[in-house]
N, C-alpha and C. Protein backbone atom coordinates (compact mmCIF):
# COMPACT_ATOMS: atom_id res chain seq x y z
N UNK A 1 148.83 13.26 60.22
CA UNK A 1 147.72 13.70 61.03
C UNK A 1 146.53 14.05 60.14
N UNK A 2 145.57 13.76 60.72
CA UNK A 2 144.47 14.39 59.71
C UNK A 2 143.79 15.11 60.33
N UNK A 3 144.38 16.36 60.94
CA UNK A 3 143.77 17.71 61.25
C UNK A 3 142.59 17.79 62.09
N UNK A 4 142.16 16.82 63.07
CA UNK A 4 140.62 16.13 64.21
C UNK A 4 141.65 16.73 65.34
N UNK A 5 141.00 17.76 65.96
CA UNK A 5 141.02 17.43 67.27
C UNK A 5 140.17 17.07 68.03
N UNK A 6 141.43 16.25 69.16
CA UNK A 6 141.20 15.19 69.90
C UNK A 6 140.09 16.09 71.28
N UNK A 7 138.79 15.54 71.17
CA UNK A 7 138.28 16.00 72.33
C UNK A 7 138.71 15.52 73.88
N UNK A 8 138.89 15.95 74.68
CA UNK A 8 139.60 15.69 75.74
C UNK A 8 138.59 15.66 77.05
N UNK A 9 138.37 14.38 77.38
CA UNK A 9 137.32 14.57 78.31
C UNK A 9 137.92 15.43 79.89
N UNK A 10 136.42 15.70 80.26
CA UNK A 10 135.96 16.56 81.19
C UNK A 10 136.37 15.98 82.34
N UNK A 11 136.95 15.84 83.70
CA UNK A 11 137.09 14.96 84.57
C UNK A 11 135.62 15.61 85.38
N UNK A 12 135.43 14.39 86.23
CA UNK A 12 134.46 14.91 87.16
C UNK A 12 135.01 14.00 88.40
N UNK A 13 134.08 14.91 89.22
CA UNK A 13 134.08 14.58 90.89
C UNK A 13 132.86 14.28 91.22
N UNK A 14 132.69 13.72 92.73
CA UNK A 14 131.62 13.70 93.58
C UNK A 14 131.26 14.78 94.17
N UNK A 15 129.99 15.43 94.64
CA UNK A 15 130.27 16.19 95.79
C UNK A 15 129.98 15.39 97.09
N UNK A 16 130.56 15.99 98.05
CA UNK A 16 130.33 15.00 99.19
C UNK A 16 128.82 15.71 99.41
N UNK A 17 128.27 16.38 99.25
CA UNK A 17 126.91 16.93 100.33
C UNK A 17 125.98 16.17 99.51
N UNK A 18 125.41 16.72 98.18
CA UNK A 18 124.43 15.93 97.47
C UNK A 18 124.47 14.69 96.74
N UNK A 19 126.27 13.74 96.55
CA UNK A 19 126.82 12.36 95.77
C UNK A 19 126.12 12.71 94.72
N UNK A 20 126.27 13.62 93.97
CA UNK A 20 125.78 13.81 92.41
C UNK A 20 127.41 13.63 91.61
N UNK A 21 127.13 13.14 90.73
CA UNK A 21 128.76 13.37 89.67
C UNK A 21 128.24 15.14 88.86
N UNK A 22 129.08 15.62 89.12
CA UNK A 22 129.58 17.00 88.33
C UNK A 22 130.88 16.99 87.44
N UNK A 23 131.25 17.94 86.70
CA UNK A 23 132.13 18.15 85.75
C UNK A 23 133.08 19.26 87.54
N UNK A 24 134.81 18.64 87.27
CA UNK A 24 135.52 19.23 88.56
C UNK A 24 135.31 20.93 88.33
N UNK A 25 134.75 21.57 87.26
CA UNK A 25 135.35 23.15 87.37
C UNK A 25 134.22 23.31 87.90
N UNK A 26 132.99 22.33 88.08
CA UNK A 26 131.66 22.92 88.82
C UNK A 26 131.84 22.82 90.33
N UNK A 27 132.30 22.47 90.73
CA UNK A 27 132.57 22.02 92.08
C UNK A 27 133.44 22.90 92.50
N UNK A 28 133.56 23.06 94.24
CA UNK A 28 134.51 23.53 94.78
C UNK A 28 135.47 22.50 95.55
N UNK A 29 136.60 22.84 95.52
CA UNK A 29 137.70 22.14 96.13
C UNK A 29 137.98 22.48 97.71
N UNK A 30 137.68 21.42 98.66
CA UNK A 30 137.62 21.60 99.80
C UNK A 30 138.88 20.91 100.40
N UNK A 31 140.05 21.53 101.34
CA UNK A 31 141.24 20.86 102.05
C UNK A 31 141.14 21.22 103.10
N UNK A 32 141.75 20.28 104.21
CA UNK A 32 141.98 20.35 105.44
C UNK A 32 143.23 21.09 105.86
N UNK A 33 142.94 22.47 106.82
CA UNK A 33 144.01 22.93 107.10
C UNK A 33 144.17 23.28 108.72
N UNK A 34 144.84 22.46 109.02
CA UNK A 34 144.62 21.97 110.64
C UNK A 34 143.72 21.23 110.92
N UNK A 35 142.65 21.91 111.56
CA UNK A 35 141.43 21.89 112.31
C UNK A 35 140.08 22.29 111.31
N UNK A 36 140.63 23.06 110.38
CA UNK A 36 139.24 23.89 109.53
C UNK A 36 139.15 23.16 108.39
N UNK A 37 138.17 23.30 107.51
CA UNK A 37 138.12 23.10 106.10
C UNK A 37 137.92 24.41 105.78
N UNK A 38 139.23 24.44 104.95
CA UNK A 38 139.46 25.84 103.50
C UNK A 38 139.16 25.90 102.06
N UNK A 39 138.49 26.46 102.02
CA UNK A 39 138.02 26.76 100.30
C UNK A 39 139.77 26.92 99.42
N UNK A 40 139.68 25.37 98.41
CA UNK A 40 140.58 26.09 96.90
C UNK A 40 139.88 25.98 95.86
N UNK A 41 139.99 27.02 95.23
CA UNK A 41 139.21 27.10 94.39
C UNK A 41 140.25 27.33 93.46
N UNK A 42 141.46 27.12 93.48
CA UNK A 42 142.44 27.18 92.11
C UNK A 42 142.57 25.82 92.46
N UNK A 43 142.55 24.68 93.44
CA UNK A 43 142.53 23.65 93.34
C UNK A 43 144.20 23.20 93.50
N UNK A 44 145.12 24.49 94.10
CA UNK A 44 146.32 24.24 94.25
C UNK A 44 147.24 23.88 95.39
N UNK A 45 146.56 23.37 96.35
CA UNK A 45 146.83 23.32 97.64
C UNK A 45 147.09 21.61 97.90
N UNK A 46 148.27 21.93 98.89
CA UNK A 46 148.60 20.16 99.36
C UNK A 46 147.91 19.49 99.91
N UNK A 47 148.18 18.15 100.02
CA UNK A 47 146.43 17.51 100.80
C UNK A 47 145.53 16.91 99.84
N UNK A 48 144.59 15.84 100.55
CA UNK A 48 143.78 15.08 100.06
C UNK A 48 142.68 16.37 100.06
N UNK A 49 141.32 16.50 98.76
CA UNK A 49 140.74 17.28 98.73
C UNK A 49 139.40 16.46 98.49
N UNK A 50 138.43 17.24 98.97
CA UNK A 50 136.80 17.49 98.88
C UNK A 50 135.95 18.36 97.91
N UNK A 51 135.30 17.76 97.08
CA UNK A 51 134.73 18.35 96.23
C UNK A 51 133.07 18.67 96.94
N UNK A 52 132.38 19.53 96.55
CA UNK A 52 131.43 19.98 97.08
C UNK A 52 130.83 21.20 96.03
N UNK A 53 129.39 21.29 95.79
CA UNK A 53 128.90 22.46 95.02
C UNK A 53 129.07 23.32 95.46
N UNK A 54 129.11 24.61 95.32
CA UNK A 54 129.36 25.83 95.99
C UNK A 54 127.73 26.63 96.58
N UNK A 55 127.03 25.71 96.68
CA UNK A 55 125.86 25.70 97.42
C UNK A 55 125.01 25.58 98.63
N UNK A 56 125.03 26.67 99.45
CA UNK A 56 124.81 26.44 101.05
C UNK A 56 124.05 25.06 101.21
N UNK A 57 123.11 24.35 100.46
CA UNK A 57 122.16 23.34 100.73
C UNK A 57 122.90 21.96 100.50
N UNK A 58 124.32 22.09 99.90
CA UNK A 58 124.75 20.98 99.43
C UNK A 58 126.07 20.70 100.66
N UNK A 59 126.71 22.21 101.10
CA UNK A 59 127.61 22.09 102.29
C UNK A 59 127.10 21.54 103.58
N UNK A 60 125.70 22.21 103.75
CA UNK A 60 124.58 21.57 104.65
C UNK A 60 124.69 20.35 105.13
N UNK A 61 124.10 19.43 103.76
CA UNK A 61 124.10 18.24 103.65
C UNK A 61 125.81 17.84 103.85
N UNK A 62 126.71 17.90 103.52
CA UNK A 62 127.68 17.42 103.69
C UNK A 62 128.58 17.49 104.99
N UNK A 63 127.85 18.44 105.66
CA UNK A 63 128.30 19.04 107.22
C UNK A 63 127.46 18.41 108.27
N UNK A 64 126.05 17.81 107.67
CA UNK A 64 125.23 16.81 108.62
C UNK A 64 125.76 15.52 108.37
N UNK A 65 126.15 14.68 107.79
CA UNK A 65 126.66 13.71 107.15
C UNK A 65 127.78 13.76 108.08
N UNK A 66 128.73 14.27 107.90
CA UNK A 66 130.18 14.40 108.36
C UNK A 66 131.04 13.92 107.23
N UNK A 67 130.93 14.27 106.31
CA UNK A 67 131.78 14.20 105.08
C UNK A 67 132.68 14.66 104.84
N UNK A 68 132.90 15.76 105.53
CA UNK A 68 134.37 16.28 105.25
C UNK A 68 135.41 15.24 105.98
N UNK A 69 135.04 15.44 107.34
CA UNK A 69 136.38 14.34 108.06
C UNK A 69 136.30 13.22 107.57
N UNK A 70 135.30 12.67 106.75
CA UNK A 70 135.71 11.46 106.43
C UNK A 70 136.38 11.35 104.99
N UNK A 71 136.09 12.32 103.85
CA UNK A 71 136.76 12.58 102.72
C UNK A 71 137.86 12.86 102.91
N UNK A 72 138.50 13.85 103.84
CA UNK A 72 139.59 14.47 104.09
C UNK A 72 140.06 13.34 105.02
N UNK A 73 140.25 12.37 105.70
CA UNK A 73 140.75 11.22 106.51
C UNK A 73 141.19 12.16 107.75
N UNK A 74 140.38 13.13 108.45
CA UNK A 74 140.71 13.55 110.07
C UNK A 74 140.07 13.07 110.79
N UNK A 75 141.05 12.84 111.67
CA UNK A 75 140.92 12.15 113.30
C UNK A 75 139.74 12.89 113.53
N UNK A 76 139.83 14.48 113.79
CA UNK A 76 138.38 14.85 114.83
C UNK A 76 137.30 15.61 113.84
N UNK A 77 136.97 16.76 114.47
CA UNK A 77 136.08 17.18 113.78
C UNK A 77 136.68 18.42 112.96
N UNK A 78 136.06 19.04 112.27
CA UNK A 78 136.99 20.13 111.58
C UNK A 78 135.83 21.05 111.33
N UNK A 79 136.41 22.34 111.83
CA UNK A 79 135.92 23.68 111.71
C UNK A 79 135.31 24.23 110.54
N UNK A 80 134.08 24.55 110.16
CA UNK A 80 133.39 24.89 108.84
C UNK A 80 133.20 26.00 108.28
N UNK A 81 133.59 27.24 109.01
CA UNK A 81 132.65 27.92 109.51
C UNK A 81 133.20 29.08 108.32
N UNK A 82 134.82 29.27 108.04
CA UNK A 82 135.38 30.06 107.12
C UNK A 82 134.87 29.71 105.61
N UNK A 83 134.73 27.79 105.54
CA UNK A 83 134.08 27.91 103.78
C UNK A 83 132.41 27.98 104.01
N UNK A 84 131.95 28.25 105.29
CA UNK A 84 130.31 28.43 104.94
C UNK A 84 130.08 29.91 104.57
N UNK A 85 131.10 30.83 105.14
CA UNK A 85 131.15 32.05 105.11
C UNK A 85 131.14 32.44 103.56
N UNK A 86 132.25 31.51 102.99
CA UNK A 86 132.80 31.93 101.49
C UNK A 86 131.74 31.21 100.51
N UNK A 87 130.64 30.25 101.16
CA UNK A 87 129.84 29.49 100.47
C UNK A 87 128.51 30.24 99.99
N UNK A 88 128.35 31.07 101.17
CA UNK A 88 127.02 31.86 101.68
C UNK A 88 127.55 33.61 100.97
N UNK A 89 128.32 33.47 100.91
CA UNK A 89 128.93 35.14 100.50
C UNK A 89 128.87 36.10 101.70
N UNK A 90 128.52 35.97 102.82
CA UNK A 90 127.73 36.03 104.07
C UNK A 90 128.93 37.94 104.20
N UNK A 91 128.58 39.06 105.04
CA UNK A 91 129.55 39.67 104.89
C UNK A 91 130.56 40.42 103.60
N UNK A 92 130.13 40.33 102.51
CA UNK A 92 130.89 40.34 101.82
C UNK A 92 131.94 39.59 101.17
N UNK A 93 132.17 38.41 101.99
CA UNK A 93 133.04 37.53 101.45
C UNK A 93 132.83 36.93 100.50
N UNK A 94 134.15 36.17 100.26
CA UNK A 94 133.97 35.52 98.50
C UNK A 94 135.18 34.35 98.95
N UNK A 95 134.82 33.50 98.17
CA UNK A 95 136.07 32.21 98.13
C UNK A 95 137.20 33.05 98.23
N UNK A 96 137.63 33.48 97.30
CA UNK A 96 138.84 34.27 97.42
C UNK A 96 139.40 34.87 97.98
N UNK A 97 138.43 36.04 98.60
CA UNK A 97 138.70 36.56 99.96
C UNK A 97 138.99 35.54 100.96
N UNK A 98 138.19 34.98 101.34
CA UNK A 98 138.79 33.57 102.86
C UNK A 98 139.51 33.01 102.42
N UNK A 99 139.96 32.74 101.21
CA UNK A 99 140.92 31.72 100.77
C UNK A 99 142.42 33.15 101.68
N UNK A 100 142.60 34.22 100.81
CA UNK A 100 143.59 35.10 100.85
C UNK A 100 143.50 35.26 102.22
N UNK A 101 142.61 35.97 102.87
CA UNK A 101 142.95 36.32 104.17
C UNK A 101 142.93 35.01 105.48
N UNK A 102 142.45 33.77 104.90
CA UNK A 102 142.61 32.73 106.11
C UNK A 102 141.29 32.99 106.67
């Protein structure tokens, strides 16, 4: 060995609201759970996932679009309203919080 470490690239994602490429730890991880879209933000949850900035203007855009049901492959429409909460900080909330309490 000759003592180089190996730089290890960065993966990136899309977001669905603004289609910019980001580095994945910039982004938030969006899954379908039922009917709603839920914030992971440890990125540990089963399911096809949605990347998105953690930016009310970029969920916006991705909630006029209809990007989630179509990233996430659901039949109908899906409920927004818990990751706009955790998006917006709206209340006190935080990803974490809506993530923990549902």
């Amino acid at each position: 060995m000759s003592g180089r470490t190996q730089a290890r690239a960065c993966p990136e994602r899309t977001c669905v609201g603004c289609r910019e490429r980001a580095a994945k730890n910039e982004l938030l991880r969006v899954v379908a759970d039922g009917d709603a879209c839920v914030p992971d933000p440890r990125g540990t949850r089963p399911g096809r996932g949605a990347y998105v900035h953690p930016a009310v203007v970029c969920l916006d855009q991705a909630i006029r679009r209809r990007a989630f049901p179509r990233a996430l492959r659901s039949a109908g429409a899906l409920d927004t309203e818990n990751l706009r909460k955790a998006v917006a900080g709206e209340a006190g909330h935080t990803v974490r919080e809506v993530v923990r309490h549902g």
